[in-house]
C-alpha atoms as a PDB file:
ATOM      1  CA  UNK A   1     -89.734 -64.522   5.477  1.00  0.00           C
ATOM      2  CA  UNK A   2     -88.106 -67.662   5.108  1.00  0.00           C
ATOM      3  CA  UNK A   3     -86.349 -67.772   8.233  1.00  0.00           C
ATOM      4  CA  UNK A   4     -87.604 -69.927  11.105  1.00  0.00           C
ATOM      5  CA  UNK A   5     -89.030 -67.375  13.898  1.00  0.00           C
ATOM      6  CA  UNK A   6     -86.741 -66.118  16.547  1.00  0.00           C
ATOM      7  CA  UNK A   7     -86.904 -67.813  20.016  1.00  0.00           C
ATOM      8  CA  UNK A   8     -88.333 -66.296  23.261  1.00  0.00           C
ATOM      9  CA  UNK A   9     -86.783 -69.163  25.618  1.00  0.00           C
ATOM     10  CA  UNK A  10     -84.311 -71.067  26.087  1.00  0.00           C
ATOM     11  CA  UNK A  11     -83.401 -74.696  27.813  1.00  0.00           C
ATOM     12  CA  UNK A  12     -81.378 -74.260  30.828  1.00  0.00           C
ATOM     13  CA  UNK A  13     -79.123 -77.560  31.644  1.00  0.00           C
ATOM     14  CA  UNK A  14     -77.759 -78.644  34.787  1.00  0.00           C
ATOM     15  CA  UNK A  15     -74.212 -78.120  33.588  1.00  0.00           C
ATOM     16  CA  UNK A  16     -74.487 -74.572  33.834  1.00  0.00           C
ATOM     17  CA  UNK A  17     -75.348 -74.488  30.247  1.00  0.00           C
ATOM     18  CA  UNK A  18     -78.631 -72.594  28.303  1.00  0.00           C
ATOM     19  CA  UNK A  19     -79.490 -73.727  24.623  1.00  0.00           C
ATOM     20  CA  UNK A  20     -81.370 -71.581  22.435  1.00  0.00           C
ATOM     21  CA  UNK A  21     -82.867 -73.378  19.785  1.00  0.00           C
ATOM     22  CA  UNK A  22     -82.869 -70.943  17.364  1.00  0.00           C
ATOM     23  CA  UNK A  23     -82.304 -67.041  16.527  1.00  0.00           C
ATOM     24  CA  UNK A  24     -83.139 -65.358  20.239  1.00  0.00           C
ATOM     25  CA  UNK A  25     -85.288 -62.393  19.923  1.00  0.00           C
ATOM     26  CA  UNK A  26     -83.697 -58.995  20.736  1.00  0.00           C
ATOM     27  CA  UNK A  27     -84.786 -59.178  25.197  1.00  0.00           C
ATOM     28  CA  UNK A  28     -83.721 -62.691  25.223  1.00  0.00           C
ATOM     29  CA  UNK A  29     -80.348 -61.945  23.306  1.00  0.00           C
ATOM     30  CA  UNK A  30     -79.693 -58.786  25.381  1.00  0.00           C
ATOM     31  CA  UNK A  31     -80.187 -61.591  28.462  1.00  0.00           C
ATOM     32  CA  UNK A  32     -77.976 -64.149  27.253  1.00  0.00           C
ATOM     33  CA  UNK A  33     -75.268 -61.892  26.167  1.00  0.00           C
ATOM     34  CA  UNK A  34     -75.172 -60.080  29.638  1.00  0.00           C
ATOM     35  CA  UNK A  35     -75.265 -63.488  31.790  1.00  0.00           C
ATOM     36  CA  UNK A  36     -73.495 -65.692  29.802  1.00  0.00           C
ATOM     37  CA  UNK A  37     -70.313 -66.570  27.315  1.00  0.00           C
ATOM     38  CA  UNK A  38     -71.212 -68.080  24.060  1.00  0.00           C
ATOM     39  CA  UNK A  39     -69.512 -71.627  23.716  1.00  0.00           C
ATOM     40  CA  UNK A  40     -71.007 -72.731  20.441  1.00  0.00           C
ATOM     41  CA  UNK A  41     -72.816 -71.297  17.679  1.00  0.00           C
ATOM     42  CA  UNK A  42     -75.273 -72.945  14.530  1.00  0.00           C
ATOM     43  CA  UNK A  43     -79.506 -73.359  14.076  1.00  0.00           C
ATOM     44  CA  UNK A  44     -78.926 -74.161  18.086  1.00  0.00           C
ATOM     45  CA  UNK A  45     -76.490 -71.927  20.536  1.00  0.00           C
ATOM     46  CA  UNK A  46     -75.039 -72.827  23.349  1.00  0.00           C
ATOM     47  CA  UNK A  47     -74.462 -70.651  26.315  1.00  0.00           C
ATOM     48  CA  UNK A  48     -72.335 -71.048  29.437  1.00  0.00           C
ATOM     49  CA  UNK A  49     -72.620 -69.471  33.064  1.00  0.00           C
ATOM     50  CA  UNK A  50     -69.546 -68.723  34.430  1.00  0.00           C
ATOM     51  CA  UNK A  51     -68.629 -67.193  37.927  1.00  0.00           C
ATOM     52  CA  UNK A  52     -67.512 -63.849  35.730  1.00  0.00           C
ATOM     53  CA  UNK A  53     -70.476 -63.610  33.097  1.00  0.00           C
ATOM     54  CA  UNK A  54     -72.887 -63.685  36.624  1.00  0.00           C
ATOM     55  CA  UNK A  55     -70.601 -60.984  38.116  1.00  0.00           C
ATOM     56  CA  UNK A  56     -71.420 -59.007  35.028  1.00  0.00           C
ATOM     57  CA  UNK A  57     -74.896 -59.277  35.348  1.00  0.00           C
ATOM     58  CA  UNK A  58     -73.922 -57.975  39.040  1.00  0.00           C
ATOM     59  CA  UNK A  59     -72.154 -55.039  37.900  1.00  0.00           C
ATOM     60  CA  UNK A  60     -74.902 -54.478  35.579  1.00  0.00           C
ATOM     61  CA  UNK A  61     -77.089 -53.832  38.413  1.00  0.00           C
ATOM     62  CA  UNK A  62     -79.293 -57.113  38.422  1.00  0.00           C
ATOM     63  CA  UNK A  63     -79.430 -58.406  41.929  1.00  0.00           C
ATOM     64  CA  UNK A  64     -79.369 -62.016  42.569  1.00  0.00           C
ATOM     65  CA  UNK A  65     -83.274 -62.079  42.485  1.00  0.00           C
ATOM     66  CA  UNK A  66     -83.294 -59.563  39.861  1.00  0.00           C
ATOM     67  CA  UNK A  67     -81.289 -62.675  37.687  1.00  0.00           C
ATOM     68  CA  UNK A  68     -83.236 -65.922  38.332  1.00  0.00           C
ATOM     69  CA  UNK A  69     -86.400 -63.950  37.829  1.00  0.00           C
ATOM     70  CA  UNK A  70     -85.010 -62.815  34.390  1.00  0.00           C
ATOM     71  CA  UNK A  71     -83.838 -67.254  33.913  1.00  0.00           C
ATOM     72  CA  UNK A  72     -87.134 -68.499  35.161  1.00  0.00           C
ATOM     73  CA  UNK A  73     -88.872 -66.037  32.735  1.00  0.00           C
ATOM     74  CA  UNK A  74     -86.744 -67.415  30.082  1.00  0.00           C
ATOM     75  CA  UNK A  75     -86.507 -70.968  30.544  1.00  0.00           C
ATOM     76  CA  UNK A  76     -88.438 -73.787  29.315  1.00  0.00           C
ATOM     77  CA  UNK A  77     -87.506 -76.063  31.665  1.00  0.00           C
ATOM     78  CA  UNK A  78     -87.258 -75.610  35.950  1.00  0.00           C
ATOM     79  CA  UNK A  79     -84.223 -73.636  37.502  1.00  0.00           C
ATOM     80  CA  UNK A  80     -81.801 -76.127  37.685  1.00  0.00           C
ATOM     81  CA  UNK A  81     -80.114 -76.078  41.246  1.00  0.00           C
ATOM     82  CA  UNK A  82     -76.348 -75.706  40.147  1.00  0.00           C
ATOM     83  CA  UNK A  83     -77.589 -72.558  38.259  1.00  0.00           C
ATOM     84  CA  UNK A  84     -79.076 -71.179  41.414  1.00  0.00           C
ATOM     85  CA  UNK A  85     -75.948 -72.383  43.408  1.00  0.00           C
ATOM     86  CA  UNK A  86     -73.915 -70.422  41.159  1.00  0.00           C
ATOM     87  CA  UNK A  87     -75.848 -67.140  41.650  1.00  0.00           C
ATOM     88  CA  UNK A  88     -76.192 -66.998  45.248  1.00  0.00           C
ATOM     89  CA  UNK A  89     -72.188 -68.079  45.820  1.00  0.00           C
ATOM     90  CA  UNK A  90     -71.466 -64.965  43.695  1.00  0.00           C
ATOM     91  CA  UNK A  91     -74.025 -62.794  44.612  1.00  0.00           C
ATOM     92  CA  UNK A  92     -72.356 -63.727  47.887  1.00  0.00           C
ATOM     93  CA  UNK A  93     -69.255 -62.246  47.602  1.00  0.00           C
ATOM     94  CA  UNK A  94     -69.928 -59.257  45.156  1.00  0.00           C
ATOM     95  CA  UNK A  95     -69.614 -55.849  46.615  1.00  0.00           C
ATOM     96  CA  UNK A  96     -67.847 -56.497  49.799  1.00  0.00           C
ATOM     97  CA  UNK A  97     -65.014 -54.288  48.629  1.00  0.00           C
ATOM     98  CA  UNK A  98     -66.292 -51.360  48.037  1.00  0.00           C
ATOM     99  CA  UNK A  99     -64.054 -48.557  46.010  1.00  0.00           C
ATOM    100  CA  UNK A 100     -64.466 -44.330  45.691  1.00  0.00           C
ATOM    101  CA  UNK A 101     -62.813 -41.564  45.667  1.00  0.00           C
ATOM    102  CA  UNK A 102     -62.037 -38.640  48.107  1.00  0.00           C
ATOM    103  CA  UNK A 103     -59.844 -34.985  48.726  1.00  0.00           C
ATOM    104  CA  UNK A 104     -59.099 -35.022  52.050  1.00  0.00           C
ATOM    105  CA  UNK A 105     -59.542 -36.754  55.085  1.00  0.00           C
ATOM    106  CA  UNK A 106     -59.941 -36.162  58.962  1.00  0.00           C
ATOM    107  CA  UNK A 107     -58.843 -38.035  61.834  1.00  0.00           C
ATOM    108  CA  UNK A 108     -58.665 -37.339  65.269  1.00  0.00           C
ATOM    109  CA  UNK A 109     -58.971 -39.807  68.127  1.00  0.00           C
ATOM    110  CA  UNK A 110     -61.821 -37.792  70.127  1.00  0.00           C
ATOM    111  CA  UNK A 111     -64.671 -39.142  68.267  1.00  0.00           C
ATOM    112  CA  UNK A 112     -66.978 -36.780  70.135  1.00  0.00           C
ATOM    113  CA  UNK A 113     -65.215 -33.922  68.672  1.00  0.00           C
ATOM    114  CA  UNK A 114     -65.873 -35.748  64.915  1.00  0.00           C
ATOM    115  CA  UNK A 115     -69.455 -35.744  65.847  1.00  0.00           C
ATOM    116  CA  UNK A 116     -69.424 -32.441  66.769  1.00  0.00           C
ATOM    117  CA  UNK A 117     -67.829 -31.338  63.518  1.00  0.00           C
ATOM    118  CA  UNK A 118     -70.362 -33.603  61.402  1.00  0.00           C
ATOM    119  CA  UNK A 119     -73.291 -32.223  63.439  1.00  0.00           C
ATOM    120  CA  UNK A 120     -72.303 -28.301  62.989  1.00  0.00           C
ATOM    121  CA  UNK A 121     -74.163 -27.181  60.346  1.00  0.00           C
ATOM    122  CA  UNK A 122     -71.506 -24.335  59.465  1.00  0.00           C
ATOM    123  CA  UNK A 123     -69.341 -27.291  58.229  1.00  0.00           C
ATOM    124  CA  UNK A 124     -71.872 -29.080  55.476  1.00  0.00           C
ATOM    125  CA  UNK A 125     -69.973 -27.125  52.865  1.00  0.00           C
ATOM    126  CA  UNK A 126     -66.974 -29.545  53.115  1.00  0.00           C
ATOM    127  CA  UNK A 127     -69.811 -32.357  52.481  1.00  0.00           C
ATOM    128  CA  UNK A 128     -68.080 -34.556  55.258  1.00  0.00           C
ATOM    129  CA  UNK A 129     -68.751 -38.336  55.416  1.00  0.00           C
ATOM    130  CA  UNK A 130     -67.802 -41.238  58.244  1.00  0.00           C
ATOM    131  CA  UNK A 131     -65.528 -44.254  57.176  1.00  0.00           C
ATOM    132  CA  UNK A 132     -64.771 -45.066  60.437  1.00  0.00           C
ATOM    133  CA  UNK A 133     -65.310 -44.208  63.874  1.00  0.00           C
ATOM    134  CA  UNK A 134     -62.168 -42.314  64.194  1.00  0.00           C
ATOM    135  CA  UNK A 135     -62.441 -40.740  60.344  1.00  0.00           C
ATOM    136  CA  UNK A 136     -64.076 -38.569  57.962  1.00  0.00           C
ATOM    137  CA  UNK A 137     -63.537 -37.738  54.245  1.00  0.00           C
ATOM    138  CA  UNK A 138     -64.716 -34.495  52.016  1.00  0.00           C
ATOM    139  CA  UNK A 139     -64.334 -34.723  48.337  1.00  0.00           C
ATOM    140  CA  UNK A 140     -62.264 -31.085  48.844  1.00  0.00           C
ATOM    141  CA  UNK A 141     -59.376 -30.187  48.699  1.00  0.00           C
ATOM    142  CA  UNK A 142     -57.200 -30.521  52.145  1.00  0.00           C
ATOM    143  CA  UNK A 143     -56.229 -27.056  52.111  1.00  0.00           C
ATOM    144  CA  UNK A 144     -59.812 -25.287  51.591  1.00  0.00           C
ATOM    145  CA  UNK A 145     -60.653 -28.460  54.448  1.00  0.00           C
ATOM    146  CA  UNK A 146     -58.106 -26.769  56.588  1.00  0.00           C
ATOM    147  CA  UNK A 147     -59.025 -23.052  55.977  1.00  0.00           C
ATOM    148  CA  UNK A 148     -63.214 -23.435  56.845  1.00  0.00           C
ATOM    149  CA  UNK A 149     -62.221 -25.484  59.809  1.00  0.00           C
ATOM    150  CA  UNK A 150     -59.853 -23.124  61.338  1.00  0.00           C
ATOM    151  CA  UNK A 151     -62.206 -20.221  60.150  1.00  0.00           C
ATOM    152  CA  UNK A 152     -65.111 -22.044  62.718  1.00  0.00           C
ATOM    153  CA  UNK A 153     -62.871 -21.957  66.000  1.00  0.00           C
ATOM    154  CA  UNK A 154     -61.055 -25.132  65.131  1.00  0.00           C
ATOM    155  CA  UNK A 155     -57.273 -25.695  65.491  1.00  0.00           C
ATOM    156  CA  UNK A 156     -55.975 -28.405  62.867  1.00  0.00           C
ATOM    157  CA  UNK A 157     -52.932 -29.301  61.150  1.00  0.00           C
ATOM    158  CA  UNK A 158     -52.461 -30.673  57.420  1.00  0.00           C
ATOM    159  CA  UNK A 159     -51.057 -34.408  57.151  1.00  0.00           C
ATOM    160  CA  UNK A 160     -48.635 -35.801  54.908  1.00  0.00           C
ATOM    161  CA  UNK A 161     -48.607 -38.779  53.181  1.00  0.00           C
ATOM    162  CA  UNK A 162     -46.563 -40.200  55.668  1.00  0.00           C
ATOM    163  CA  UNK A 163     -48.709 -39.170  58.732  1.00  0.00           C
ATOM    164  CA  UNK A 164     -45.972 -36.506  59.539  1.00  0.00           C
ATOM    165  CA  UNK A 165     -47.531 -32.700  59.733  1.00  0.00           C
ATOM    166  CA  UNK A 166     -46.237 -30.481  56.849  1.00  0.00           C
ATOM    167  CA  UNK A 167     -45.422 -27.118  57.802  1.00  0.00           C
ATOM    168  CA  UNK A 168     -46.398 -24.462  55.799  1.00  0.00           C
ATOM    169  CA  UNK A 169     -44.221 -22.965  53.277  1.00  0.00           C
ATOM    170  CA  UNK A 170     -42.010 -19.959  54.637  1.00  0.00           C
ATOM    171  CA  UNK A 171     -42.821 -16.394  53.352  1.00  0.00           C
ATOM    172  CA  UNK A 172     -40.148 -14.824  51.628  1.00  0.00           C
ATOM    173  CA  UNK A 173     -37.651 -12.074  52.961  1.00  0.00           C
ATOM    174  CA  UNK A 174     -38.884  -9.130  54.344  1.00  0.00           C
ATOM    175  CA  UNK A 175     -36.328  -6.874  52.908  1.00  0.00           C
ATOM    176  CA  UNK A 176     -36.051  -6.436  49.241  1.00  0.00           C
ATOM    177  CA  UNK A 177     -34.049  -7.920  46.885  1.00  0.00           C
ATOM    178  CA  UNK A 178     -30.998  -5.935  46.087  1.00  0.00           C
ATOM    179  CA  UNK A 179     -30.427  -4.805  42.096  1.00  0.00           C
ATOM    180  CA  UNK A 180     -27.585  -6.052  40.291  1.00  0.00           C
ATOM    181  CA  UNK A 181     -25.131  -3.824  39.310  1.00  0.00           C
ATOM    182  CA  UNK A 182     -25.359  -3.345  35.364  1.00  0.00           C
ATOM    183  CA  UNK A 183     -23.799  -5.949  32.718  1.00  0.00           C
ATOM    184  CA  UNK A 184     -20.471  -4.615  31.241  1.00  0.00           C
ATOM    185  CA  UNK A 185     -20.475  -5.321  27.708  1.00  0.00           C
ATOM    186  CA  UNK A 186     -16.429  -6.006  27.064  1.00  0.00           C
ATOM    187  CA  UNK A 187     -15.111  -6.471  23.875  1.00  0.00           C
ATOM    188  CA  UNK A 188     -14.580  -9.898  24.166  1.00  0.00           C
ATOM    189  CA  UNK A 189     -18.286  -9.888  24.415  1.00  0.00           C
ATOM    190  CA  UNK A 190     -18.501  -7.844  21.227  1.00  0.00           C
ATOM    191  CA  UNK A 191     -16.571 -10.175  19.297  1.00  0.00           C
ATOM    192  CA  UNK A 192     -18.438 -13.341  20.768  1.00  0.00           C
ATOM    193  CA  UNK A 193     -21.774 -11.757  19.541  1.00  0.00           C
ATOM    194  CA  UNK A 194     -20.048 -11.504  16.220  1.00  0.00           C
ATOM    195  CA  UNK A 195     -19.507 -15.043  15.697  1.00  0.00           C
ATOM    196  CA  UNK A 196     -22.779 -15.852  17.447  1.00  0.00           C
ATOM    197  CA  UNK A 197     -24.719 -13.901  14.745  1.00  0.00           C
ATOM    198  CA  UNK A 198     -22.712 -15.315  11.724  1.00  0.00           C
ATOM    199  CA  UNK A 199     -22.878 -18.697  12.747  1.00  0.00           C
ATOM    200  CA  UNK A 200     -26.848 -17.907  12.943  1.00  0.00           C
ATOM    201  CA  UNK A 201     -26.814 -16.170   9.502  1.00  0.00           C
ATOM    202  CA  UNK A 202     -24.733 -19.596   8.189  1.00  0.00           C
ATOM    203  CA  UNK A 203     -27.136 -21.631   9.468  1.00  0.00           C
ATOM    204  CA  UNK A 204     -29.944 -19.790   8.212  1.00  0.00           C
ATOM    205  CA  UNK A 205     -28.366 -19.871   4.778  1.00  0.00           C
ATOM    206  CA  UNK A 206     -27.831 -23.968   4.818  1.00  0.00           C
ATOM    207  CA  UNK A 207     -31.668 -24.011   5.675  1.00  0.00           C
ATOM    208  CA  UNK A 208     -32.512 -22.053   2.929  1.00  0.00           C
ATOM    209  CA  UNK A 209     -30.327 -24.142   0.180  1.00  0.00           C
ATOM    210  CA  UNK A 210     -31.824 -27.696   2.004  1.00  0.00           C
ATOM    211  CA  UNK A 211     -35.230 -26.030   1.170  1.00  0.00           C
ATOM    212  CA  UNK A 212     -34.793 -25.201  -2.146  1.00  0.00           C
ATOM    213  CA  UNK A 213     -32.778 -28.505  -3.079  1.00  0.00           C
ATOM    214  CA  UNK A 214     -35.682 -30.483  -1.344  1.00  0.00           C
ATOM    215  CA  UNK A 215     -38.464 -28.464  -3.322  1.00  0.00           C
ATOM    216  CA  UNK A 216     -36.499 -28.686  -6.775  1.00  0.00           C
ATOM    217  CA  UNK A 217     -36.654 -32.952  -5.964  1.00  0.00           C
ATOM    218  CA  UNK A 218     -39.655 -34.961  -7.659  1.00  0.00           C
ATOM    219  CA  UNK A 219     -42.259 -36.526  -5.402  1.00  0.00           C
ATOM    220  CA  UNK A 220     -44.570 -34.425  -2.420  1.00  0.00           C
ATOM    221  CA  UNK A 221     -42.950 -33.013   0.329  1.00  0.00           C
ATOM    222  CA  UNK A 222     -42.876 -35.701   2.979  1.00  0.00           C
ATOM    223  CA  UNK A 223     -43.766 -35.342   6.541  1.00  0.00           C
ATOM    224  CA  UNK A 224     -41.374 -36.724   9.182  1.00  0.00           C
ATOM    225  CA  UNK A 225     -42.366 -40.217  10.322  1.00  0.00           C
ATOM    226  CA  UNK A 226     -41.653 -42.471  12.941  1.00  0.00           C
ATOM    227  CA  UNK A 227     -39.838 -45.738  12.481  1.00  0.00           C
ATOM    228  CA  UNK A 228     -42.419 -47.953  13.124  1.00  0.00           C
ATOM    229  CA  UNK A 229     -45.211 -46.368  11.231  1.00  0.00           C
ATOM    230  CA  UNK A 230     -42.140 -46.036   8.460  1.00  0.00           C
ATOM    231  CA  UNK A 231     -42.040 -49.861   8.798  1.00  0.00           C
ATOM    232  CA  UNK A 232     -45.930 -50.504   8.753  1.00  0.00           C
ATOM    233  CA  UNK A 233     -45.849 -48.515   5.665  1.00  0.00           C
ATOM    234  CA  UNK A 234     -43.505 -50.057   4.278  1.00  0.00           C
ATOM    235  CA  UNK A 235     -44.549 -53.781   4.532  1.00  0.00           C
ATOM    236  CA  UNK A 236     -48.088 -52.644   3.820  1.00  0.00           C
ATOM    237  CA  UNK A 237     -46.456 -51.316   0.316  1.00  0.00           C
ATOM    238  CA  UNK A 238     -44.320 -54.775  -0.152  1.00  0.00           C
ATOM    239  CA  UNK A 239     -47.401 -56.744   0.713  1.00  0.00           C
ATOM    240  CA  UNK A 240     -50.013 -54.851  -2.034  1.00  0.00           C
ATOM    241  CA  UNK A 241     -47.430 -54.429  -4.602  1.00  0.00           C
ATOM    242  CA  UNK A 242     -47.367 -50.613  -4.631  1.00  0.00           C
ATOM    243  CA  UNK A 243     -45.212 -47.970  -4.704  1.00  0.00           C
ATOM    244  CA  UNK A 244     -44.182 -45.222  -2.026  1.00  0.00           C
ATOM    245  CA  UNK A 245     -42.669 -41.982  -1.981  1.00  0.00           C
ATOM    246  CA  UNK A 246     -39.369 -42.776   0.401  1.00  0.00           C
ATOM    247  CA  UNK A 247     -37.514 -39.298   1.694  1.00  0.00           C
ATOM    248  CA  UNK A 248     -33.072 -40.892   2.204  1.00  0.00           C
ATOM    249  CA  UNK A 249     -30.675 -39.070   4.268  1.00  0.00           C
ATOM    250  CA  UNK A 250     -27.033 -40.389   3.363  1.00  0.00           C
ATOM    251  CA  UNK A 251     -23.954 -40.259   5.414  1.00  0.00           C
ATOM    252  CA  UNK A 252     -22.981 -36.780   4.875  1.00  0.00           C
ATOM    253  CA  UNK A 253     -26.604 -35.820   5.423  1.00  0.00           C
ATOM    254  CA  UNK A 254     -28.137 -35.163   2.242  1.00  0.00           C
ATOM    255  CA  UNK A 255     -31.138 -35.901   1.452  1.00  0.00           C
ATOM    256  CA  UNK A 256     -32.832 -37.259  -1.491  1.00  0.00           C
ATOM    257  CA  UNK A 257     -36.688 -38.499  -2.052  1.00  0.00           C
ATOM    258  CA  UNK A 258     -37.361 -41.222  -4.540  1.00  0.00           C
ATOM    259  CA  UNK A 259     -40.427 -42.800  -5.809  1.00  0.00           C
ATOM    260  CA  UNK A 260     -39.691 -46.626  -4.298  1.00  0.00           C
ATOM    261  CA  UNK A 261     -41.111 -49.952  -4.728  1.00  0.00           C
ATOM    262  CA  UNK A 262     -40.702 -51.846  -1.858  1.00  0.00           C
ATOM    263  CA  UNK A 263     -39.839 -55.281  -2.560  1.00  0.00           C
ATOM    264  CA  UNK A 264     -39.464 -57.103   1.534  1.00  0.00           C
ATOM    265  CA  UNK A 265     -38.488 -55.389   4.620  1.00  0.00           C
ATOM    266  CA  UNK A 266     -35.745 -57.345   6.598  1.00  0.00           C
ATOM    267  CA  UNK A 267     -33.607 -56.209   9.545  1.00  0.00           C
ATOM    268  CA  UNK A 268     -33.992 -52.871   9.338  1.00  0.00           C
ATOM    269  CA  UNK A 269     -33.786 -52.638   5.699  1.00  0.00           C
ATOM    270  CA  UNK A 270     -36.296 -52.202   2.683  1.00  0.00           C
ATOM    271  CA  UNK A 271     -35.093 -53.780  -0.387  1.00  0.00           C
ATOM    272  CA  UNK A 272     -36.559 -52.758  -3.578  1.00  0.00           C
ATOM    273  CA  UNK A 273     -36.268 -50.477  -6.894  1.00  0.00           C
ATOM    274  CA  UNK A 274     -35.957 -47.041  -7.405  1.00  0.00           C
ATOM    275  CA  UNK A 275     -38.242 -45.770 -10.567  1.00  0.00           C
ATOM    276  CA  UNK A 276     -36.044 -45.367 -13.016  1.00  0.00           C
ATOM    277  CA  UNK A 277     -34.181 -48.552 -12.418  1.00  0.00           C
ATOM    278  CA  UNK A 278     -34.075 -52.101 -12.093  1.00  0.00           C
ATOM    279  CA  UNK A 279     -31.341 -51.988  -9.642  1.00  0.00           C
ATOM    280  CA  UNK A 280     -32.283 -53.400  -6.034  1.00  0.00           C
ATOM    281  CA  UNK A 281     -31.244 -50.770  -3.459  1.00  0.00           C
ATOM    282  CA  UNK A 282     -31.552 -51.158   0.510  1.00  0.00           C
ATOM    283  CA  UNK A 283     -32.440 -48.329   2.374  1.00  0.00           C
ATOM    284  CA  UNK A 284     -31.556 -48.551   6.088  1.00  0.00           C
ATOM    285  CA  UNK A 285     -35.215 -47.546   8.266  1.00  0.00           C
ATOM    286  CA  UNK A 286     -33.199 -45.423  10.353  1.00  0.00           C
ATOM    287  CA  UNK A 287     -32.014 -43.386   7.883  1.00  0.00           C
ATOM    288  CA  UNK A 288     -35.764 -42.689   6.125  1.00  0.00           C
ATOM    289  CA  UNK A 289     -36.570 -38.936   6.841  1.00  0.00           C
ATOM    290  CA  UNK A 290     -40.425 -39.293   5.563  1.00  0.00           C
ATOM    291  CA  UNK A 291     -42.411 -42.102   3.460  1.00  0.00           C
ATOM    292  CA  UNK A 292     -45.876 -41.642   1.690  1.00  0.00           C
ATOM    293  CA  UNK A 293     -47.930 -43.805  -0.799  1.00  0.00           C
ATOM    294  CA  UNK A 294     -47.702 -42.665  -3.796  1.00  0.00           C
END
């Protein structure tokens, strides 16, 4: 209740400026906002027209009428003529490239046979449209394009990329393919499955034990985490003073997890202590297998 009440116009300046003197009410904000870049805030805004905050406006769907309408309605003061200027230069100039999206396309220099294939009601399936006199586009694809047109009496050819005519693909042989003779299992073969299925059985064994080792270690199991969100942890951890559950592969591959407190993170490395100590360890970032908060 002790605010002032909000504003329902605004001064427009000749230098492509609009002050508000106040809190604009919720039209007039949704105006300003739209049409203009804030350049100054306090009990009195300021607000600047710009060549791109008038081609938002555009792309908003406000015509050029549509926007000094909306000014004059909101101004205490006359248009000023830069303002106007600056509308109709843009206004001008918006649109004129025009941008969508299309399947396939038809050329053909007979432009009587294009009309002839726009006007043949048979063909509205392929929802054709003219660009040009010598084109039309469907939003299908070129190969159902191709099919319905050939299907109606007419005779054309798919078009590359590079405006050469791409052949069809070629059918496969007619005769059928021949069996292969039957594998011979030799003993070599034997003995190579062998060693195939122990070195499986070993491996399956060293998975087991990293398991169990990593499951008998204090701390959560830790999930597998990038180097840069390792890092992000990391300094997050140095920066609030808190500690982190840090998962250590050394040299020969084992790996430990420790409850860490992260002291700075520099060149790769986190310095800090390990619970239990007041030793300062590094721990290289490319060696961390997982890290968590704790």
């Amino acid at each position: 209740a002790m605010l002032p009440p909000p504003v329902e116009q605004v001064v427009l300046q000749a230098d492509l400026t609009a002050v508000a003197p106040g809190r604009a009410e919720g039209g007039l904000a949704r105006l300003l906002r739209l049409l203009t870049d804030i350049e100054s805030r306090g009990a009195a805004s300021v607000h600047r027209f710009t060549p791109a905050s008038i081609r938002r406006g555009l792309d908003a769907g406000m015509a050029a009428d549509d926007i000094l309408r909306a000014l004059r309605q909101a101004s205490r003061t006359p248009l000023p003529q830069p303002l106007e200027y600056l509308v109709g230069d843009v206004a001008r100039t918006h649109g004129l490239t025009r941008v969508g999206g299309v399947a396939a396309y038809l050329r053909s220099d007979d432009v009587a046979g294009l009309d002839a294939v726009l006007a043949d009601r048979r063909l509205q399936p392929l929802r054709l449209r003219r660009i040009a006199p010598t084109v039309l586009v469907s939003p299908l694809d070129p190969s159902t394009v191709v099919q319905l047109l050939r299907r109606h009496g007419l005779a054309p050819v798919a078009e590359g990329e590079d405006g050469r005519v791409v052949l069809p693909a070629r059918q496969g042989s007619r005769t059928p393919p021949r069996p292969s003779p039957p594998a011979r299992t030799s003993r070599l073969d034997q003995q190579r499955l062998s060693e195939l299925v122990a070195r499986l059985r070993e491996g399956e064994a060293a998975r087991d034990r990293a398991s169990a080792a990593e499951a008998a270690q204090p701390g959560p199991r830790l999930p597998s985490t990038d180097p840069a969100v390792t890092l992000s942890v990391l300094r997050e951890a140095a920066a609030d003073q808190t500690r982190v559950w840090l998962g250590h592969a050394d040299r020969e591959g084992e790996q430990s997890r420790v409850l860490f407190q992260p002291r700075r993170v520099i060149g790769g490395r986190a310095y800090g202590t390990v619970e239990g100590s007041e030793i300062e360890r590094a721990f290289s970032v490319h060696r961390i297998t997982g890290v968590l908060p704790a």
